[in-house]
Protein backbone atom coordinates (compact mmCIF):
# COMPACT_ATOMS: atom_id res chain seq x y z
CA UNK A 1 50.48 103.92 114.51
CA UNK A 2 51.97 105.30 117.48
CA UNK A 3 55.22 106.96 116.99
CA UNK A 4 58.32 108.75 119.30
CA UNK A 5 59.91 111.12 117.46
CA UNK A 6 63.82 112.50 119.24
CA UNK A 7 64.75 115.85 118.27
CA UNK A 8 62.56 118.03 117.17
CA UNK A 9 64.96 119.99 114.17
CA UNK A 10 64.30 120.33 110.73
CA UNK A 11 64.22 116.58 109.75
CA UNK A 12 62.55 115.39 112.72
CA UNK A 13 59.87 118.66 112.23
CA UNK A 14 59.22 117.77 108.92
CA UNK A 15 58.64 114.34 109.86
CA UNK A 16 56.36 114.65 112.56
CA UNK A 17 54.51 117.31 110.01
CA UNK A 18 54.09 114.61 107.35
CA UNK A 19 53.49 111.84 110.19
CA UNK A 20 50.86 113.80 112.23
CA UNK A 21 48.86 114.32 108.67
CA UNK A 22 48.17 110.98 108.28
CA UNK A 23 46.35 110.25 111.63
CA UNK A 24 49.32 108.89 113.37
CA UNK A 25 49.53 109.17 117.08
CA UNK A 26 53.00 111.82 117.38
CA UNK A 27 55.15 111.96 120.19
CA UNK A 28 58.22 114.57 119.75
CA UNK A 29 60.70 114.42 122.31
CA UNK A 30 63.50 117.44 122.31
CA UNK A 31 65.52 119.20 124.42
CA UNK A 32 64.60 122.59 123.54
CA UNK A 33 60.74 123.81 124.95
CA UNK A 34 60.87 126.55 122.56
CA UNK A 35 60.91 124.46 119.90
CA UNK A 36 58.50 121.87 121.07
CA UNK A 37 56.29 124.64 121.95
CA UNK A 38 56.36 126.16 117.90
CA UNK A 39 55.99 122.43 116.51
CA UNK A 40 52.59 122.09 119.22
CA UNK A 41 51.36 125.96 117.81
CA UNK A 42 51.67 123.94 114.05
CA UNK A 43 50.61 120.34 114.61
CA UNK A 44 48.20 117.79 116.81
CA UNK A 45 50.80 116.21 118.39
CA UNK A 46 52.20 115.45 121.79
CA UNK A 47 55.51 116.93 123.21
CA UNK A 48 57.90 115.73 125.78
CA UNK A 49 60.79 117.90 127.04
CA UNK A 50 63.98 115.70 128.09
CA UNK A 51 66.88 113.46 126.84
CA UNK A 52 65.09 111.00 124.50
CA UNK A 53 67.91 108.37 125.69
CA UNK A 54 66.84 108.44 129.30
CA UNK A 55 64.49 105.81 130.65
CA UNK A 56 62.54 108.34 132.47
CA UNK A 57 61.57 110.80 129.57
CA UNK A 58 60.49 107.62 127.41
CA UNK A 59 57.77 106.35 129.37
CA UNK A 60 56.69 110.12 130.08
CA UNK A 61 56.38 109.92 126.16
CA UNK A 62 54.34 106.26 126.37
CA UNK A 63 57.03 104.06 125.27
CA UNK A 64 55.47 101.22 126.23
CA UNK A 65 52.78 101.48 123.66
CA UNK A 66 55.22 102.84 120.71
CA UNK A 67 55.11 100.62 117.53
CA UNK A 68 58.11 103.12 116.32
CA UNK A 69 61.00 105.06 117.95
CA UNK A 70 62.59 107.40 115.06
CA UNK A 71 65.90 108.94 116.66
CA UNK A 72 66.89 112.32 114.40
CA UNK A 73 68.87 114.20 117.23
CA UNK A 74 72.15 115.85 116.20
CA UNK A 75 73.95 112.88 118.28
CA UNK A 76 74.81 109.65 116.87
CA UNK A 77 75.39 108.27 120.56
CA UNK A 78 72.12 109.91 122.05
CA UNK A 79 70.38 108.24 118.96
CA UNK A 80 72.12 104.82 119.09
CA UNK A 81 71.48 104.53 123.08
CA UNK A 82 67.81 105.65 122.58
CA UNK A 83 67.21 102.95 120.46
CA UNK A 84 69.46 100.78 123.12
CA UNK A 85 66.77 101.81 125.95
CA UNK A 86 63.68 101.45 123.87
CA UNK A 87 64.57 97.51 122.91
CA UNK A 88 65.91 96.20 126.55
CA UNK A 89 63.41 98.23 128.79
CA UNK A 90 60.54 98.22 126.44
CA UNK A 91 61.15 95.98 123.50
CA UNK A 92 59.89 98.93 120.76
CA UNK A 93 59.13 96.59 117.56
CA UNK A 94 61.01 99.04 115.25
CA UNK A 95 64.01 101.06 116.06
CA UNK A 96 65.47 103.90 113.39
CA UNK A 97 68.61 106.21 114.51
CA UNK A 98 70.09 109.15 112.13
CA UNK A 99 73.65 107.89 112.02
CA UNK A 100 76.16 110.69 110.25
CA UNK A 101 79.53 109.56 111.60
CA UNK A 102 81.43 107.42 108.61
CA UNK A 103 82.90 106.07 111.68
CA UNK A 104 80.11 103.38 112.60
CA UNK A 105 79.28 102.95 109.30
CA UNK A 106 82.71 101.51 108.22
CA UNK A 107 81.96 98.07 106.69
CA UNK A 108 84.10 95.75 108.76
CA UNK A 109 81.81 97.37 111.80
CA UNK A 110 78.82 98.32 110.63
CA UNK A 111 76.47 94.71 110.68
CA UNK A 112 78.87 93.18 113.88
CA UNK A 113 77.62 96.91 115.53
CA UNK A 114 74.07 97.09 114.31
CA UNK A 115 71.95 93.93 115.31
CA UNK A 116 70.07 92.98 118.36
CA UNK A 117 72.41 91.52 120.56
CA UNK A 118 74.37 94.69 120.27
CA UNK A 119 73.37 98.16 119.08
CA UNK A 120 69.69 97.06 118.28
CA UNK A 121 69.00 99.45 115.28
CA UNK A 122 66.36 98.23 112.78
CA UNK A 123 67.41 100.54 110.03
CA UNK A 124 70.24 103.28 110.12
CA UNK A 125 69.29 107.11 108.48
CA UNK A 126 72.31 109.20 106.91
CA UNK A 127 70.87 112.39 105.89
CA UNK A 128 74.32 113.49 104.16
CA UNK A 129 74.40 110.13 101.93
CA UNK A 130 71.23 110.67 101.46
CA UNK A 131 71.29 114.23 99.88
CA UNK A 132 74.52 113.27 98.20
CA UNK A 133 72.69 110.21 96.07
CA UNK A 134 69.67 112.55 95.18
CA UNK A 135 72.48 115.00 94.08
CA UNK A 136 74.10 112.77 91.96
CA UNK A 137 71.10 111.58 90.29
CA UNK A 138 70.47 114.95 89.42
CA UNK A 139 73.66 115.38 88.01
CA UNK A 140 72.97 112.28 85.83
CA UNK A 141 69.92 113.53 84.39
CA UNK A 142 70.55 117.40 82.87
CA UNK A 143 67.60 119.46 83.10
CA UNK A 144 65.66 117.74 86.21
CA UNK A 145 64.10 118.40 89.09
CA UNK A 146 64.01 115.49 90.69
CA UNK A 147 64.92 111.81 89.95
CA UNK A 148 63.80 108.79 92.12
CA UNK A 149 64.71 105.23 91.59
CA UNK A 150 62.88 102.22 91.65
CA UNK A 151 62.60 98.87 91.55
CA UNK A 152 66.70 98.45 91.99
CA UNK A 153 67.05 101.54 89.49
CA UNK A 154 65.17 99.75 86.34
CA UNK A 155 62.88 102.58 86.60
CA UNK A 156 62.87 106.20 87.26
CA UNK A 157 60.09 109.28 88.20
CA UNK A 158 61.61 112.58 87.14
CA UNK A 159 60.30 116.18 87.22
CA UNK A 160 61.05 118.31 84.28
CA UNK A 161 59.53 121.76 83.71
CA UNK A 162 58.04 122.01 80.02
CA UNK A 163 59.57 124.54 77.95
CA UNK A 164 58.47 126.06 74.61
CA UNK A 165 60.66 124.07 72.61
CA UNK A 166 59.48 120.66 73.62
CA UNK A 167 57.12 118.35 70.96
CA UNK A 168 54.69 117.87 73.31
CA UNK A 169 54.02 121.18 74.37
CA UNK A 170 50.52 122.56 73.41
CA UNK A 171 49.62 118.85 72.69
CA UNK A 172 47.30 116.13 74.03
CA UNK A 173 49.12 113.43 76.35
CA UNK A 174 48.09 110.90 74.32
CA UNK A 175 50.70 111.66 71.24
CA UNK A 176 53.48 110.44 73.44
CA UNK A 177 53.01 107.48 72.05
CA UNK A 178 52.96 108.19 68.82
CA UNK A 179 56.28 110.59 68.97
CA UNK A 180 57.79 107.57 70.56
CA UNK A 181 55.97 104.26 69.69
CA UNK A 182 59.17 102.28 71.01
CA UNK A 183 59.19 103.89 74.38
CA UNK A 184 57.15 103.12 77.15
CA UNK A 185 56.25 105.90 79.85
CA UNK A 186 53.95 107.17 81.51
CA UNK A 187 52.98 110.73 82.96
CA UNK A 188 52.02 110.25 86.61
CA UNK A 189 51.31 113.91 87.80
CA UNK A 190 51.34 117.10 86.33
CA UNK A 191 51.55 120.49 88.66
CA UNK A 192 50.99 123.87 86.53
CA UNK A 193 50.50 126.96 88.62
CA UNK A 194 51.03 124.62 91.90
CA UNK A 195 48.20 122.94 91.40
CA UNK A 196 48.10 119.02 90.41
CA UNK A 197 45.98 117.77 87.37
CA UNK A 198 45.77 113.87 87.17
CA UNK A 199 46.73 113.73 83.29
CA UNK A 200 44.58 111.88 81.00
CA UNK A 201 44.88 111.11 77.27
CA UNK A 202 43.26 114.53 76.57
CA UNK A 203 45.37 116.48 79.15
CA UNK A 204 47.52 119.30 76.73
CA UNK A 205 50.53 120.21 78.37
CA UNK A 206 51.18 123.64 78.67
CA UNK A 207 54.93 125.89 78.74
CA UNK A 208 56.05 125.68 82.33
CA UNK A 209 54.16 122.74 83.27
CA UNK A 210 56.37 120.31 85.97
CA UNK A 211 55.73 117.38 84.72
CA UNK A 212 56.57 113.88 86.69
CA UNK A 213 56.91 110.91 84.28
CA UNK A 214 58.04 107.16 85.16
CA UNK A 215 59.90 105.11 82.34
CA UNK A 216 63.24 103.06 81.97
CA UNK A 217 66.11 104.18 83.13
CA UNK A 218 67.84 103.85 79.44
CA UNK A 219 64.94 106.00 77.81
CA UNK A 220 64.42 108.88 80.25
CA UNK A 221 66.53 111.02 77.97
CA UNK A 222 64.19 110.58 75.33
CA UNK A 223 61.04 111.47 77.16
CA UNK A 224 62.37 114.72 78.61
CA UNK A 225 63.40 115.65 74.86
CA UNK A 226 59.55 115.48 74.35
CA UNK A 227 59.01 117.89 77.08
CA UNK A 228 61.97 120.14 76.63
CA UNK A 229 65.09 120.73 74.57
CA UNK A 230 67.62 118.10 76.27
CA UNK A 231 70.54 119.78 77.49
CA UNK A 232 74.27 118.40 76.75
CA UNK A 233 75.82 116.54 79.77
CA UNK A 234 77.46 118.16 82.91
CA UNK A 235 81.38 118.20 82.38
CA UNK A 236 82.64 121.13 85.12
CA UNK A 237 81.32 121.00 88.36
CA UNK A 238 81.97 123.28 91.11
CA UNK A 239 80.84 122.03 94.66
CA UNK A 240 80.65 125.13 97.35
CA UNK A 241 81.11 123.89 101.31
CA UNK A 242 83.15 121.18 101.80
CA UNK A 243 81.24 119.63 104.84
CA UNK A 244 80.25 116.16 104.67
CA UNK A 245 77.57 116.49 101.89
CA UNK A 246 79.97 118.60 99.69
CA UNK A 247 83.12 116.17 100.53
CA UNK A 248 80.78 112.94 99.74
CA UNK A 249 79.76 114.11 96.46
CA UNK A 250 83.29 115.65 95.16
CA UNK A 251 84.33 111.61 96.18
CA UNK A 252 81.54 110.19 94.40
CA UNK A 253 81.95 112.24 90.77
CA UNK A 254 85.37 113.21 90.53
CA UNK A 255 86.44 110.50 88.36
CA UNK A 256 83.55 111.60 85.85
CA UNK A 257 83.36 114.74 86.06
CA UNK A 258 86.53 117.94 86.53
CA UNK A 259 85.58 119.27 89.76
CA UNK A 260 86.27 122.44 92.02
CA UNK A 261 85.42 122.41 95.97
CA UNK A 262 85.09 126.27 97.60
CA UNK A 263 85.26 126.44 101.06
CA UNK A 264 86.15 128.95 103.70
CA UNK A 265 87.67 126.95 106.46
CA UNK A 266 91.56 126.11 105.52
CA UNK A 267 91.78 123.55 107.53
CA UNK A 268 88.83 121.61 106.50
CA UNK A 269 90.20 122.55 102.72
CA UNK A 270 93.24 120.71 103.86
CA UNK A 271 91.28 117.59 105.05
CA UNK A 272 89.48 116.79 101.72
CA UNK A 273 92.46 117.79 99.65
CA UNK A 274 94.14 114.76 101.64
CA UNK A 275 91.32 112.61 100.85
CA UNK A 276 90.39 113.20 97.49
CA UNK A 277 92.16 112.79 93.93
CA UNK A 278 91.74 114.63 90.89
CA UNK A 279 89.30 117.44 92.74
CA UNK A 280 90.92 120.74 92.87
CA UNK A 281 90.09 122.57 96.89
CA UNK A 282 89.92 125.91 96.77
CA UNK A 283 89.96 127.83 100.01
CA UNK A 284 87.99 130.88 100.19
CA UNK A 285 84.24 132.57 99.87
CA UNK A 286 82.09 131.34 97.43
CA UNK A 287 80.08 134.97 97.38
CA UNK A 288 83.54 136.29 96.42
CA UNK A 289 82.71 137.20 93.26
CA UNK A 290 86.70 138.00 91.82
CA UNK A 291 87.29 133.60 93.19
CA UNK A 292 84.52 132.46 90.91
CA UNK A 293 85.52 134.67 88.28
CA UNK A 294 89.11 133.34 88.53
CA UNK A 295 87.63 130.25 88.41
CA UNK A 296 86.00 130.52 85.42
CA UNK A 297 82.53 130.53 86.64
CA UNK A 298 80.71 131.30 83.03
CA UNK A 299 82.38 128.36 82.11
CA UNK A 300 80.84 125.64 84.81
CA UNK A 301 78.20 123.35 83.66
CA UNK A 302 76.78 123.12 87.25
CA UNK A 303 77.36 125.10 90.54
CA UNK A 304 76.29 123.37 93.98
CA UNK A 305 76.11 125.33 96.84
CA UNK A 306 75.53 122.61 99.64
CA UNK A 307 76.99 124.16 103.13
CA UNK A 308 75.04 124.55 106.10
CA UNK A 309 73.91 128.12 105.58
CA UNK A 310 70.80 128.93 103.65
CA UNK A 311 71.90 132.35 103.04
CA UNK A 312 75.18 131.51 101.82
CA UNK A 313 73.93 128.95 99.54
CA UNK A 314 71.18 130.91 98.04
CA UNK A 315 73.29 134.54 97.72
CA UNK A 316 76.41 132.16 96.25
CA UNK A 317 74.01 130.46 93.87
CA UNK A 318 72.29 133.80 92.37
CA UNK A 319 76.18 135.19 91.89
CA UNK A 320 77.06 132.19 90.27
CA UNK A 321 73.96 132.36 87.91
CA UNK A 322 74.53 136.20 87.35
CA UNK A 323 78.08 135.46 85.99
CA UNK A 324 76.86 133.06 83.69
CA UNK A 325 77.06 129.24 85.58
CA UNK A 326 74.75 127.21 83.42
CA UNK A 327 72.92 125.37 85.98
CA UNK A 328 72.70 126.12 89.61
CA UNK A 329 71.47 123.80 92.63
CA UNK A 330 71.15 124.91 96.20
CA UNK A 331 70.60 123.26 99.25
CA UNK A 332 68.10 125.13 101.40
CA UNK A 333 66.43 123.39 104.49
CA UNK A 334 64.30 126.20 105.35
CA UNK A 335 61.19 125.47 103.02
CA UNK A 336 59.59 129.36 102.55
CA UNK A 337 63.01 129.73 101.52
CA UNK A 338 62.96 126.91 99.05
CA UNK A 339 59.48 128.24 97.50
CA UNK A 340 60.64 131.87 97.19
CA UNK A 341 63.55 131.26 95.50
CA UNK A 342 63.16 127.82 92.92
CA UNK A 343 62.86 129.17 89.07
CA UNK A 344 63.97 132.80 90.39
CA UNK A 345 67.82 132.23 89.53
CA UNK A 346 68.16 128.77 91.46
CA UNK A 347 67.18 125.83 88.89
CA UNK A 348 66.53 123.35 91.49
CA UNK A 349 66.47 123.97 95.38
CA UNK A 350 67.16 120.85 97.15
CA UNK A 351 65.37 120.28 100.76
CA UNK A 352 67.68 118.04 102.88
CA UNK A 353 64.23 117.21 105.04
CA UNK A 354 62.51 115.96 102.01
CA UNK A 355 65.10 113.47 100.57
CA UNK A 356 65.50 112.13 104.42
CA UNK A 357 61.88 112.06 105.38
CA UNK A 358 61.41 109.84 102.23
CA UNK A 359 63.87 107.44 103.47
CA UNK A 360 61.80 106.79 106.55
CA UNK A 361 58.70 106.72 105.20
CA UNK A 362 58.60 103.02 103.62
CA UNK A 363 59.41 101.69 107.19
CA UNK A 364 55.84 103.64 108.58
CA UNK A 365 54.12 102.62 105.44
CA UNK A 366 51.53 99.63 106.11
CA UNK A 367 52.01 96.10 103.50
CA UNK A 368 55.31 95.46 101.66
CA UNK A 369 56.23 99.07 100.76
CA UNK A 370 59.69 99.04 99.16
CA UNK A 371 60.56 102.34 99.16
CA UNK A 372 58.28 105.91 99.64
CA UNK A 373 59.36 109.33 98.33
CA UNK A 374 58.03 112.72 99.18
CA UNK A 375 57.37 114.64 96.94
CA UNK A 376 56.18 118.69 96.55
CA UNK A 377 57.37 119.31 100.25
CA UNK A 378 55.27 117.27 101.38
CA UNK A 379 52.17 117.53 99.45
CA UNK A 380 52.69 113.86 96.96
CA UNK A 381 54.20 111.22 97.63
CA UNK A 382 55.60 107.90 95.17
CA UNK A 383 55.43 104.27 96.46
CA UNK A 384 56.63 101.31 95.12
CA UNK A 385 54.64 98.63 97.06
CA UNK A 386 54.00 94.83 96.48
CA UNK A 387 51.23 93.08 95.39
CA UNK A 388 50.09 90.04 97.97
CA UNK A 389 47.42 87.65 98.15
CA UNK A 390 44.63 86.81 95.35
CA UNK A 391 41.96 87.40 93.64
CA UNK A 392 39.77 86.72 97.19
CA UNK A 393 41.65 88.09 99.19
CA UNK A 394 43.20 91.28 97.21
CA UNK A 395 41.03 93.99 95.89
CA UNK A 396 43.88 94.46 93.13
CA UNK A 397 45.15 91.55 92.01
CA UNK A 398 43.47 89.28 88.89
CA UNK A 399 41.92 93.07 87.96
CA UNK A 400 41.96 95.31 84.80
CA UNK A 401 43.88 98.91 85.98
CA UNK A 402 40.60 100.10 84.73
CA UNK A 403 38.40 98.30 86.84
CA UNK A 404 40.54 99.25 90.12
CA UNK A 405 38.50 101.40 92.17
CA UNK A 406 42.17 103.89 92.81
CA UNK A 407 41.61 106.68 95.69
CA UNK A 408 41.12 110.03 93.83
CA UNK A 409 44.83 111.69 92.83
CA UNK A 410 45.92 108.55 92.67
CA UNK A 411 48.24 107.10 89.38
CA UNK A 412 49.60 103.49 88.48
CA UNK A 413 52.43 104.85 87.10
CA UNK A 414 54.14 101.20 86.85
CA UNK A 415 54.35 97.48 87.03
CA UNK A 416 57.52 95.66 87.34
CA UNK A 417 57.14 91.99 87.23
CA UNK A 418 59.66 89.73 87.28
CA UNK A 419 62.43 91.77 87.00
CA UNK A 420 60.65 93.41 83.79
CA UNK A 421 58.76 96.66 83.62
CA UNK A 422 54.93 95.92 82.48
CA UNK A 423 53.18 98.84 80.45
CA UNK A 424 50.32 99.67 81.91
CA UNK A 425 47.00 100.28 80.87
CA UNK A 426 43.27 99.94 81.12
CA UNK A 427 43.31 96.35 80.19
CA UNK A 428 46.61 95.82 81.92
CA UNK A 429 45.64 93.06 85.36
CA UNK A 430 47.90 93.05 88.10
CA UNK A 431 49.07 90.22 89.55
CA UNK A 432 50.20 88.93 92.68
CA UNK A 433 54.15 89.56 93.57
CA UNK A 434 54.07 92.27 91.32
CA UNK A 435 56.03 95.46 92.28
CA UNK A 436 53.24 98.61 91.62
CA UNK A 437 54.38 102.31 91.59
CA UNK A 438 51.73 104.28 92.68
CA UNK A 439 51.95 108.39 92.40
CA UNK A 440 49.45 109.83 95.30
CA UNK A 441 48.92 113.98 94.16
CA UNK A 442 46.95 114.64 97.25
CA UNK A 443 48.56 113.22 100.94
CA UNK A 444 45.03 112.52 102.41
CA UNK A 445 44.35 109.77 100.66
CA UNK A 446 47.87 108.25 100.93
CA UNK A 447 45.86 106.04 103.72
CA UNK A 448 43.21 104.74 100.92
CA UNK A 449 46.22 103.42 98.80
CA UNK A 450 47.46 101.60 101.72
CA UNK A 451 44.09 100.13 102.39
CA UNK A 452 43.93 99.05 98.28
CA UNK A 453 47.10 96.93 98.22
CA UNK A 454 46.32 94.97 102.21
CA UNK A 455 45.63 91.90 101.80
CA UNK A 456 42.49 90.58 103.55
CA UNK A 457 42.43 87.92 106.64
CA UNK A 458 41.30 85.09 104.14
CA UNK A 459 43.97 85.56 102.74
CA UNK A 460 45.86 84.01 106.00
């Protein structure tokens, strides 16, 4: 697939990094030659320096054969207005634009702006909303690492490191079932030492595992308690920066949960306090230790540090774990960062690239992929595709699980049919219209899956 990239940052780096590793033709248009030049050092890719809105710096990036223009700059407008130029000068087939400004995205104005006989945008990228739901489902679920939804939330895949304490610690996979003969889930991947083991029935989990399972929603609790003591639920949250990440999330959870907002610009304090209810804005430094003191710090079930700073959020964080905050997430977008510090006083370091590069990735996935998530920065990814054709013309469907000749790493995790989630196993045959999640532990052959669920020409 050929693909235009604008701006080369963090998101649209990381993208063109997971992109270019899948032998997609890359085209990264930016501003800034530095930066093109470090992203050319790293990847196979072309470059182009330039507006990406203007005519004139498209074509030099081959526009007229794009199948995809992605537009990640920092500007809504330049983004919008690339996507503008790319359908009346070169009708692009599919148009994305990173959109942060609430705004455009006002209901009453959001689908009368967005369509093609106005600001033709295919599909519209928030980063901040985005980080904010992945937040929130962490909040949900105490003790994760990561929760992703699917299939309209019926389902879940969560991360959980294995601690001493769990049942199934220092015992085969295959007594899940028989600790919980009511509950139906299934272990998709399993990283120990940061290497990935496709789990079997004879697979023992071992202390410090990080497990990824898929089951219901309503039993999720129950299969971490297997794989670690389940903590209580979050009560006092304290939220550090209140940008537009940190102000979406104190919105979203303050009428669950008693929440605090630190953040060291008064007048931005004053903003959110206008705008919010029950949170209580605090305005100061959130590496001041005496402020979380006076706030009770030891007492917080979860601290968030989520401003725009890595330093701040990871030297806040470990403070707030060293005076005795129970759980502590950080938002760091640099990603040797992110690997230095997760498990070393920061429970769970969230990459802002990560959650947004999964919400592209489903429209650059080939067949009916409803939604992609990367996972491992980078290194896994979880699809939830749909099954097509039949047994002629689909080398899945009317087949055993067993007798499905998967790409190596590859898991069916899950089968959601008709609104209901299908166990799966060996004997279990897939059938068309059937919504499979599919964990990939190894990138490379991400393609292969693709290739597994297309449906062949007889099929038309």
């Amino acid at each position: 697939m050929n693909i235009i990239i604008i701006g080369g940052g963090q998101v649209g780096g990381s993208l063109a990094m997971v992109l270019a590793g899948e032998a997609n033709n890359i085209t990264v248009i930016d501003t800034d030659p530095s930066r093109l030049q470090e992203l050319q050092d790293r990847l196979d890719i072309r470059t182009v320096n330039g507006t990406g809105c203007h005519p004139g710096i498209l074509m030099r990036a081959s526009i007229e054969d794009a199948d995809m223009v992605i537009a990640l700059t920092n500007s809504d407008e330049i983004n919008m207005l690339a996507c503008q130029v790319a359908h009346t000068l070169f009708r692009t087939p599919t148009k994305i634009a990173r959109v942060r400004s609430q705004n455009y995205l006002v209901a009453e104005f959001k689908d009368k702006l967005f369509n093609d006989n106005n600001v033709p945008v295919d599909y519209l990228i928030t980063p901040e909303q985005v980080v904010t739901d992945h937040i929130y489902r962490l909040i949900k679920q105490p003790g994760s690492l990561q929760v992703l939804d699917f299939a309209d939330g019926k389902l879940q895949l969560v991360a959980v490191k294995a601690f001493r304490d769990g049942p199934l610690v220092g015992n085969e996979l295959r007594s899940l079932h028989e600790h919980m003969p009511k509950v139906d889930a299934r272990v998709a991947a399993i990283y120990r030492r940061d290497h990935s083991i496709v789990p079997e029935g004879s697979t023992v989990i071992e202390e410090g595992d990080e497990v990824f399972f898929i089951a219901s929603k309503e039993h999720i609790r129950t299969v971490m308690g297997e794989l670690r003591q389940l903590e209580n639920p979050y009560k006092r949250v304290i939220v550090v920066g209140g940008g537009n990440i940190g102000f979406r999330l104190a919105r979203k959870i303050e009428n669950a949960y008693s929440v605090k907002v630190i953040d060291f610009s008064q007048k931005r304090c004053d903003y959110i306090a206008e705008r919010l209810d029950s949170t209580i804005v605090l305005n100061g430094s959130a590496t001041d230790q005496e402020l979380l003191l006076q706030e009770n710090i030891d007492q917080s079930d979860v601290f968030i540090a989520v401003t725009n700073d890595d330093e701040v959020n990871i030297m806040a964080s470990l403070l707030a774990k060293r005076l005795g905050a129970r759980k502590v997430m950080t938002l760091i977008s640099n990603p040797v960062y992110a690997d230095l510090v997760q498990g070393e006083g920061i429970d769970v370091a969230i990459s802002p690239q990560q959650a947004t590069t999964s919400s592209i990735l489903r429209h650059v996935r080939k067949g009916d992929t409803v939604s992609a998530h990367s996972l491992r920065r980078g290194a896994a990814e979880a699809m939830e595709i749909v099954v097509h054709g039949d047994e002629k013309s689909s080398k899945v469907v009317g087949r055993r699980v067993a007798d499905i000749k998967s790409p190596p790493g590859s898991t069916m995790a899950a089968i959601v049919r008709d609104g209901k989630v299908i166990p799966v196993h060996g004997d279990t045959v897939v059938q068309s219209d059937d919504h499979c999640i599919v964990f990939v532990v190894d990138k490379k052959h991400q393609k292969e899956v693709e290739q597994l669920f297309q449906v062949g020409y007889t099929f038309f």
